[in-house]
PDB file of N, CA and C in Angstrom:
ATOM      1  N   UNK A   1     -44.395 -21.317  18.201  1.00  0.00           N
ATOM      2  CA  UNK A   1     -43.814 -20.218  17.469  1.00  0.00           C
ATOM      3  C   UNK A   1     -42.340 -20.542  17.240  1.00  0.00           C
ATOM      4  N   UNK A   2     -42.230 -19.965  15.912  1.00  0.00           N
ATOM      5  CA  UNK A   2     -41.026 -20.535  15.492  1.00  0.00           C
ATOM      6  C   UNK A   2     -40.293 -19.117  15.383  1.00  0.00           C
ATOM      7  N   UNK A   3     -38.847 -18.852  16.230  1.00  0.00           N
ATOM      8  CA  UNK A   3     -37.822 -17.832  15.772  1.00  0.00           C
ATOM      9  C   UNK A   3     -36.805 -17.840  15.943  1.00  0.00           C
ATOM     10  N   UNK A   4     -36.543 -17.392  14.422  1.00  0.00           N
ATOM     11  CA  UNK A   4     -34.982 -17.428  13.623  1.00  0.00           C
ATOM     12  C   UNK A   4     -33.901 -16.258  14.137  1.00  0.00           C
ATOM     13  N   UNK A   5     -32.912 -16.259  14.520  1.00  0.00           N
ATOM     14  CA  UNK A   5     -32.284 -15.422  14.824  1.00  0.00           C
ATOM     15  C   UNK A   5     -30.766 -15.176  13.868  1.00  0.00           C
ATOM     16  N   UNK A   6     -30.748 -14.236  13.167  1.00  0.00           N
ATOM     17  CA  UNK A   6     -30.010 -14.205  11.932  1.00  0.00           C
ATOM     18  C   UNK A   6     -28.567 -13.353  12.418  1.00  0.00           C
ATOM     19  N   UNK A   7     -28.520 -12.767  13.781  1.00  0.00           N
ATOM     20  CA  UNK A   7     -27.453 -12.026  14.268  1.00  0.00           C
ATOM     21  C   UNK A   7     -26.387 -12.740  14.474  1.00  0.00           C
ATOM     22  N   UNK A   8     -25.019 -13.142  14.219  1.00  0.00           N
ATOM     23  CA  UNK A   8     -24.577 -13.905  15.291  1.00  0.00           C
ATOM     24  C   UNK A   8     -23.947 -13.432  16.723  1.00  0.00           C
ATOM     25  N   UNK A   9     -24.008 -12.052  16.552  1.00  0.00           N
ATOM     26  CA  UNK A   9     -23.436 -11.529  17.906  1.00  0.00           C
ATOM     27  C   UNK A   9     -25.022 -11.459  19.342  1.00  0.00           C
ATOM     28  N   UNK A  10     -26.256 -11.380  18.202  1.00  0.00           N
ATOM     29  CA  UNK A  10     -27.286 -12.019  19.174  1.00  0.00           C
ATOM     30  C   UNK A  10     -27.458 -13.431  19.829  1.00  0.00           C
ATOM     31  N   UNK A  11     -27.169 -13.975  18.734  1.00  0.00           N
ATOM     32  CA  UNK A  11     -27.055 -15.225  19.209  1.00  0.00           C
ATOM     33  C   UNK A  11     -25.472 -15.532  20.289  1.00  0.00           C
ATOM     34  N   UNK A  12     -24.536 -15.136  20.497  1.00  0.00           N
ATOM     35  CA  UNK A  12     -23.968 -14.978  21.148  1.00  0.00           C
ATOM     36  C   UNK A  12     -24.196 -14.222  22.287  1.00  0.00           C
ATOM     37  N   UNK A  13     -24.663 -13.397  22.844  1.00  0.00           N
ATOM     38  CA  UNK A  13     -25.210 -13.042  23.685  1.00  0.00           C
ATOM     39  C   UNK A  13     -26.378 -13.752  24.609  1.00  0.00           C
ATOM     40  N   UNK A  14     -27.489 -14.392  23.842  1.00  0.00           N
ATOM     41  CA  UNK A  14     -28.468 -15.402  24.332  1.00  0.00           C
ATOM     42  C   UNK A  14     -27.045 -16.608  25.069  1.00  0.00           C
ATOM     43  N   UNK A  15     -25.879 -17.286  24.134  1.00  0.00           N
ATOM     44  CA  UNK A  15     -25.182 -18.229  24.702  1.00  0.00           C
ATOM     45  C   UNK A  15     -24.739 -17.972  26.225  1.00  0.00           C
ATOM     46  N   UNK A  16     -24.253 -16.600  26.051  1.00  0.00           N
ATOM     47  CA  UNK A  16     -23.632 -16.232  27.621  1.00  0.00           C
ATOM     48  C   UNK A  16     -24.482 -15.804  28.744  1.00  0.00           C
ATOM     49  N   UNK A  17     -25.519 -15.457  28.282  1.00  0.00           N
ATOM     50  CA  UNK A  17     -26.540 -15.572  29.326  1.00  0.00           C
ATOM     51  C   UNK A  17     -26.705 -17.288  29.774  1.00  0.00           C
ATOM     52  N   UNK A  18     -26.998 -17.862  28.767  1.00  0.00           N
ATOM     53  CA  UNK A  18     -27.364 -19.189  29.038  1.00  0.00           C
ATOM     54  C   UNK A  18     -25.820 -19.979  30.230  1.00  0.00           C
ATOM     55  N   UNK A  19     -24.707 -19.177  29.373  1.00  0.00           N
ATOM     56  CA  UNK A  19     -23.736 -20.113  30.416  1.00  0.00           C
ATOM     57  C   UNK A  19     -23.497 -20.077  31.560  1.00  0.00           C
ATOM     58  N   UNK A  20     -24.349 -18.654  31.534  1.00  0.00           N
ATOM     59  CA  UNK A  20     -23.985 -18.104  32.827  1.00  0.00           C
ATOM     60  C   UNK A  20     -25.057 -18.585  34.274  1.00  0.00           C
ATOM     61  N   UNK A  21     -25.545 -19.569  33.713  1.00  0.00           N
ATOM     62  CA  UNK A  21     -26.361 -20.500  34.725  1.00  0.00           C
ATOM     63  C   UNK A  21     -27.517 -20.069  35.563  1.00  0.00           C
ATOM     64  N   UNK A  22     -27.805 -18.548  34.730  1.00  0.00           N
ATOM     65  CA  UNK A  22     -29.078 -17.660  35.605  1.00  0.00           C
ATOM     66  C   UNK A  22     -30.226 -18.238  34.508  1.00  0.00           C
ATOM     67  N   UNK A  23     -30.401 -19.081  33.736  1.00  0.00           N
ATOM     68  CA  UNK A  23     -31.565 -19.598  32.787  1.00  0.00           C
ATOM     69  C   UNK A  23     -31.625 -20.732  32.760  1.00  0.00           C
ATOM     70  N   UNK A  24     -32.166 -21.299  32.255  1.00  0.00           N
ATOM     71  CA  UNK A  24     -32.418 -22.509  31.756  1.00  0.00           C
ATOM     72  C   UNK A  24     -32.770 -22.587  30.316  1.00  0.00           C
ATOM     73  N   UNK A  25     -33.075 -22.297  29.560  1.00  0.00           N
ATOM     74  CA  UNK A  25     -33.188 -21.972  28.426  1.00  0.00           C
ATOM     75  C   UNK A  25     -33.590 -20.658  27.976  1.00  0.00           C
ATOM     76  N   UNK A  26     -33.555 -21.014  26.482  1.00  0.00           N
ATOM     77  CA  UNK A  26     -33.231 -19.411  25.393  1.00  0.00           C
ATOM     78  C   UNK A  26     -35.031 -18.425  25.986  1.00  0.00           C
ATOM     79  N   UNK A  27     -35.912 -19.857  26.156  1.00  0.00           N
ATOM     80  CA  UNK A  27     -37.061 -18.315  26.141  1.00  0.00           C
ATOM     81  C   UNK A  27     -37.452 -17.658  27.447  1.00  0.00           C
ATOM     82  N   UNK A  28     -36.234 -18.384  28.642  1.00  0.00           N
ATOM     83  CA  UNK A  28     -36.372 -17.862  29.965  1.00  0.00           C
ATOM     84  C   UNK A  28     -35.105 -16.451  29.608  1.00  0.00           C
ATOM     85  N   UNK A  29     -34.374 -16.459  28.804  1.00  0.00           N
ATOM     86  CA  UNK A  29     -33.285 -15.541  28.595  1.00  0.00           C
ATOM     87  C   UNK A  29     -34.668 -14.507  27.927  1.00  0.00           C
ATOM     88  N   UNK A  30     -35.024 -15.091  26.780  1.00  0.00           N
ATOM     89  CA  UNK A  30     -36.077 -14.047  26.166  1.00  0.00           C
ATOM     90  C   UNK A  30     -37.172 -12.974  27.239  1.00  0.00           C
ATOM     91  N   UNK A  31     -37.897 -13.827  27.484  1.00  0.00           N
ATOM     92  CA  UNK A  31     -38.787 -13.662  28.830  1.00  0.00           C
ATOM     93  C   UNK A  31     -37.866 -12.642  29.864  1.00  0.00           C
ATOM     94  N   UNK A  32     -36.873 -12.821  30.247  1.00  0.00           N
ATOM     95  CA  UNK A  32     -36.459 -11.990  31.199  1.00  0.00           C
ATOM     96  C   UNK A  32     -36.146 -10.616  30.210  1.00  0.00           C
ATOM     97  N   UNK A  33     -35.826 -10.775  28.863  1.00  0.00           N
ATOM     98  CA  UNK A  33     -35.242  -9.253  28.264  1.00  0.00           C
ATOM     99  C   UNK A  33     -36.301  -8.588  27.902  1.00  0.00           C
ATOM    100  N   UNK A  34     -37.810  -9.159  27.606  1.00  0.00           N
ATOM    101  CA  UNK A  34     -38.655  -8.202  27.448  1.00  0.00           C
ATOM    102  C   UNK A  34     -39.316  -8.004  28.531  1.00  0.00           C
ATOM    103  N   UNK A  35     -39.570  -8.612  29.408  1.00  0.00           N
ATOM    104  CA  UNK A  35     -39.784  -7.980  30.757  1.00  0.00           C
ATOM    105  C   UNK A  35     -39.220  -6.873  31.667  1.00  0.00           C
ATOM    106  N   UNK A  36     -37.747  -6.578  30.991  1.00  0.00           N
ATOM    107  CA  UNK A  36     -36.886  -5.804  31.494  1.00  0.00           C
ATOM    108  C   UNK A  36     -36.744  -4.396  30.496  1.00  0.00           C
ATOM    109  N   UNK A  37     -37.103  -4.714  29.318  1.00  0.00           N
ATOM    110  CA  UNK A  37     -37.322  -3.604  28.461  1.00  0.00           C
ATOM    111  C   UNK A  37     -38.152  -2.759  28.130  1.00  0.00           C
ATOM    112  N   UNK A  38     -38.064  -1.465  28.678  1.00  0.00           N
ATOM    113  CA  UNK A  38     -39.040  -0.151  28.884  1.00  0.00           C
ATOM    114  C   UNK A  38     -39.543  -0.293  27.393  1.00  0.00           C
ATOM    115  N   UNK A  39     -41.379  -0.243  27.871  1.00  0.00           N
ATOM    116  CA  UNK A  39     -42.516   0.234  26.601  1.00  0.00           C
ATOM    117  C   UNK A  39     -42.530   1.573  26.615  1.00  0.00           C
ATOM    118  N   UNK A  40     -42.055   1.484  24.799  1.00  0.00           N
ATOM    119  CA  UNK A  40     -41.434   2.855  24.562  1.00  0.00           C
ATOM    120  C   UNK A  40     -43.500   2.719  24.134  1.00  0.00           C
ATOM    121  N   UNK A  41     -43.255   4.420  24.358  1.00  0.00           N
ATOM    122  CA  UNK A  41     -44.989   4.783  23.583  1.00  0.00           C
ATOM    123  C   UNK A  41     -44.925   6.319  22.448  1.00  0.00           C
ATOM    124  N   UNK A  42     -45.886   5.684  22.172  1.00  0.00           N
ATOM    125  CA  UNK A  42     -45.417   6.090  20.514  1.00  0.00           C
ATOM    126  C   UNK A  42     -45.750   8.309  20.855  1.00  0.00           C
ATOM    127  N   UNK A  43     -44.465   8.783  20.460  1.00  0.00           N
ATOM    128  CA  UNK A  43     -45.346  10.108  20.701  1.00  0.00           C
ATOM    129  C   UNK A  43     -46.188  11.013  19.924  1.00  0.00           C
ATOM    130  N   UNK A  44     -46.677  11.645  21.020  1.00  0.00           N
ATOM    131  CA  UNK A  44     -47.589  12.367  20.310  1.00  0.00           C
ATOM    132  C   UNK A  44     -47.369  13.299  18.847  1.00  0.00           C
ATOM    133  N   UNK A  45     -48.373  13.578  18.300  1.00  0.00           N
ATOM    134  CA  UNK A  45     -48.222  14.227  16.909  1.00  0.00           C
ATOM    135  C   UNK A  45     -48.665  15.305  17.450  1.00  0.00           C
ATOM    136  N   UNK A  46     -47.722  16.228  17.176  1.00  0.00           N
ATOM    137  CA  UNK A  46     -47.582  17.877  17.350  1.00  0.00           C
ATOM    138  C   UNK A  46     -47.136  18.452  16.248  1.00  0.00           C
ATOM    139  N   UNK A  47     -47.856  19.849  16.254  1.00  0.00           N
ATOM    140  CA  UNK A  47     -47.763  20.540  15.070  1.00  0.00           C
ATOM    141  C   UNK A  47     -46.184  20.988  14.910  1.00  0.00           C
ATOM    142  N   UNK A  48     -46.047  21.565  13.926  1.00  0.00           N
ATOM    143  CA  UNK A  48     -44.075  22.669  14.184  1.00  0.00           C
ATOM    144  C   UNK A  48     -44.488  23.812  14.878  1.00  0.00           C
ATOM    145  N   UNK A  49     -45.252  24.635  15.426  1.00  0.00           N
ATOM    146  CA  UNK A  49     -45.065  25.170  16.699  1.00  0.00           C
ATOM    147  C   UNK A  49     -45.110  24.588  17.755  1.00  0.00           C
ATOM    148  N   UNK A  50     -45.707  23.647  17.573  1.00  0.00           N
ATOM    149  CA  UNK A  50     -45.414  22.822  19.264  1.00  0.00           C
ATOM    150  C   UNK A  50     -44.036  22.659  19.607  1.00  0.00           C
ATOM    151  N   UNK A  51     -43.503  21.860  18.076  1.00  0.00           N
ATOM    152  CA  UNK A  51     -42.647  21.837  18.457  1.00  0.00           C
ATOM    153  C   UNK A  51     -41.496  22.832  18.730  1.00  0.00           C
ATOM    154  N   UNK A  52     -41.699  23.682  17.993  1.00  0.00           N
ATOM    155  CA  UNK A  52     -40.204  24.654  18.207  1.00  0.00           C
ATOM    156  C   UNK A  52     -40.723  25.544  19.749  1.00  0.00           C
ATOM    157  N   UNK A  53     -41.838  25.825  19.595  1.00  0.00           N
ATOM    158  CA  UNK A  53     -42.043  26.023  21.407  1.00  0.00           C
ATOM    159  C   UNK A  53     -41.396  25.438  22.312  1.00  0.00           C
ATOM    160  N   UNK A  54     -40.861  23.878  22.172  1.00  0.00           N
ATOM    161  CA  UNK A  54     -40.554  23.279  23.177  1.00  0.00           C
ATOM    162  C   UNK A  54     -39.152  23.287  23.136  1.00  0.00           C
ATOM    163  N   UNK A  55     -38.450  23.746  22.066  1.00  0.00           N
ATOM    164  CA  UNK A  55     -36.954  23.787  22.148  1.00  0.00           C
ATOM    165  C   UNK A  55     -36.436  25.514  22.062  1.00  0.00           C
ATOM    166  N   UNK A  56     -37.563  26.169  21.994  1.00  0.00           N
ATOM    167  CA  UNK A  56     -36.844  27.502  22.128  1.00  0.00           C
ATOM    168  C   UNK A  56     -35.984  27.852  23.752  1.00  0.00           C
ATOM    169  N   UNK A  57     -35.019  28.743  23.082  1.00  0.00           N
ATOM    170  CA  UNK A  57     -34.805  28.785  24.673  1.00  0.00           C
ATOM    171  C   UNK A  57     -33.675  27.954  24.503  1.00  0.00           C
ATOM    172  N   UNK A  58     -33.453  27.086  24.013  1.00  0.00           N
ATOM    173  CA  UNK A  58     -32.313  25.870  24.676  1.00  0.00           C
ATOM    174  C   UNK A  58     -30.983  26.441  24.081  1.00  0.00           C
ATOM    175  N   UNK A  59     -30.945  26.968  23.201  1.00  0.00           N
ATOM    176  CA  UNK A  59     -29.334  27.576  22.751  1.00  0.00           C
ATOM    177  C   UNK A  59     -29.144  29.085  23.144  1.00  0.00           C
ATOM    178  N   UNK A  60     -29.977  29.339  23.765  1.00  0.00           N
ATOM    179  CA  UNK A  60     -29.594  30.930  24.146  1.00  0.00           C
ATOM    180  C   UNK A  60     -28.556  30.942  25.015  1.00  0.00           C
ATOM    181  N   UNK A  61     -27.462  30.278  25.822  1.00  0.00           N
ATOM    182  CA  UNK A  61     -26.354  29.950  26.217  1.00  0.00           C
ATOM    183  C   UNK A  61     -25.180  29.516  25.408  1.00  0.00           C
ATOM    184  N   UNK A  62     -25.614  29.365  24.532  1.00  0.00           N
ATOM    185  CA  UNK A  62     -24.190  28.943  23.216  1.00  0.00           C
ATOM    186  C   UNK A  62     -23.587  29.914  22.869  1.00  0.00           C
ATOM    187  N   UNK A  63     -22.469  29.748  22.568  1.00  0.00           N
ATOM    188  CA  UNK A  63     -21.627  31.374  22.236  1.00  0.00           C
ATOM    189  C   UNK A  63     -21.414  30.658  20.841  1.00  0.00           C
ATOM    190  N   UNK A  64     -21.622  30.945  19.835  1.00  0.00           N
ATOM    191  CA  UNK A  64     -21.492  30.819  18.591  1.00  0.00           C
ATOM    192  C   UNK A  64     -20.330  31.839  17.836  1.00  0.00           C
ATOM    193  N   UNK A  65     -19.970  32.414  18.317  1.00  0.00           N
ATOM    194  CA  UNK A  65     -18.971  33.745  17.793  1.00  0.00           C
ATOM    195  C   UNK A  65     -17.670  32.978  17.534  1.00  0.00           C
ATOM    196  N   UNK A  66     -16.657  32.936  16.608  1.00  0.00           N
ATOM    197  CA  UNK A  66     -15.855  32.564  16.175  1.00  0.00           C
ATOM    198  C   UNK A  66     -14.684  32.818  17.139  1.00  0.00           C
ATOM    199  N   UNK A  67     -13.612  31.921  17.296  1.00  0.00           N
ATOM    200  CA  UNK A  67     -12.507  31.706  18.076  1.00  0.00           C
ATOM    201  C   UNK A  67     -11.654  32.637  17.104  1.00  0.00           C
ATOM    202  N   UNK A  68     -11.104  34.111  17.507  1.00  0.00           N
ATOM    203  CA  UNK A  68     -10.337  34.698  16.627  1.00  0.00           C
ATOM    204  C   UNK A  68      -8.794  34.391  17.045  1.00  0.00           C
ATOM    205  N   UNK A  69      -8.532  33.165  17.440  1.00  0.00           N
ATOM    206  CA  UNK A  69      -6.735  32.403  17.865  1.00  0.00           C
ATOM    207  C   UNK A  69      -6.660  32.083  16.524  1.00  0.00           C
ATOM    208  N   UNK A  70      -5.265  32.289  15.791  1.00  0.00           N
ATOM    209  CA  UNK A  70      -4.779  31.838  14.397  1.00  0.00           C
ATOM    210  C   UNK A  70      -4.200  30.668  14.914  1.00  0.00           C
ATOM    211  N   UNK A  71      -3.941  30.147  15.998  1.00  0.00           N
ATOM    212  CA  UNK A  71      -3.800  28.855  15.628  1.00  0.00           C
ATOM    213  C   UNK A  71      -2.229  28.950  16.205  1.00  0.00           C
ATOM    214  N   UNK A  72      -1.153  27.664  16.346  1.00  0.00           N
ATOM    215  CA  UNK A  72      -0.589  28.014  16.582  1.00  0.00           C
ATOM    216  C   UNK A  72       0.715  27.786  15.350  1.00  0.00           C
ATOM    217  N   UNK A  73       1.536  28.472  15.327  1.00  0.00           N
ATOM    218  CA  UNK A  73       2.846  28.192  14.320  1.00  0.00           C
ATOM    219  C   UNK A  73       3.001  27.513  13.529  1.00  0.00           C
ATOM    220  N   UNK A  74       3.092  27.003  11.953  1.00  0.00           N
ATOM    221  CA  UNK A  74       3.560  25.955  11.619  1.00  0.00           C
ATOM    222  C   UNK A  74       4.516  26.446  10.658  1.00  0.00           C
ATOM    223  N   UNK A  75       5.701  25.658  10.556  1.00  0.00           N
ATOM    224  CA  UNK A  75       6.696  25.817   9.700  1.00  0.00           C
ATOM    225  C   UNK A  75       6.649  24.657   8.591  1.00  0.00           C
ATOM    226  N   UNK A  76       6.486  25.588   7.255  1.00  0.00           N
ATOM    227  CA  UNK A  76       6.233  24.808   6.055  1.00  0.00           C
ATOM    228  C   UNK A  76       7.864  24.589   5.318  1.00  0.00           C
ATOM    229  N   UNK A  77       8.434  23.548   5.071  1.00  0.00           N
ATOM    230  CA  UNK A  77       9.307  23.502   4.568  1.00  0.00           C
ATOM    231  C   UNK A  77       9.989  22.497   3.635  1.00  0.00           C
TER     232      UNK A  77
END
């Protein structure tokens, strides 16, 4: 398998791993980052009451009411 890596700040990153003498090469650097990277899983399909069921509730602590401070002084001149 052949792969191209078109980043150069990826590819910079693979370098400093590599210099950093914990690899031996790029697909032991590879190998260790997907081994280390949480399998995201795909979520579930829920209707729009599911969903707003699951976020109701969460702003009932917000004070939304306007800050009636004018602010402080400015002199226009």
């Amino acid at each position: 398998m052949t792969i191209e890596i078109h980043q150069p700040e990826l590819e910079a990153l693979i370098s400093q791993q590599l210099a950093s003498g914990r690899f031996q090469d790029v697909e032991d650097v590879l190998l260790h980052a997907l081994r280390s990277a949480p399998i995201l899983k795909p979520a579930p399909n829920r209707s729009l009451v599911e969903v707003c069921a699951m976020v109701r509730g969460l702003m009932d602590d917000v004070d939304f009411s306007r800050n009636p401070s004018t602010g402080r002084p400015l002199e226009l001149a």
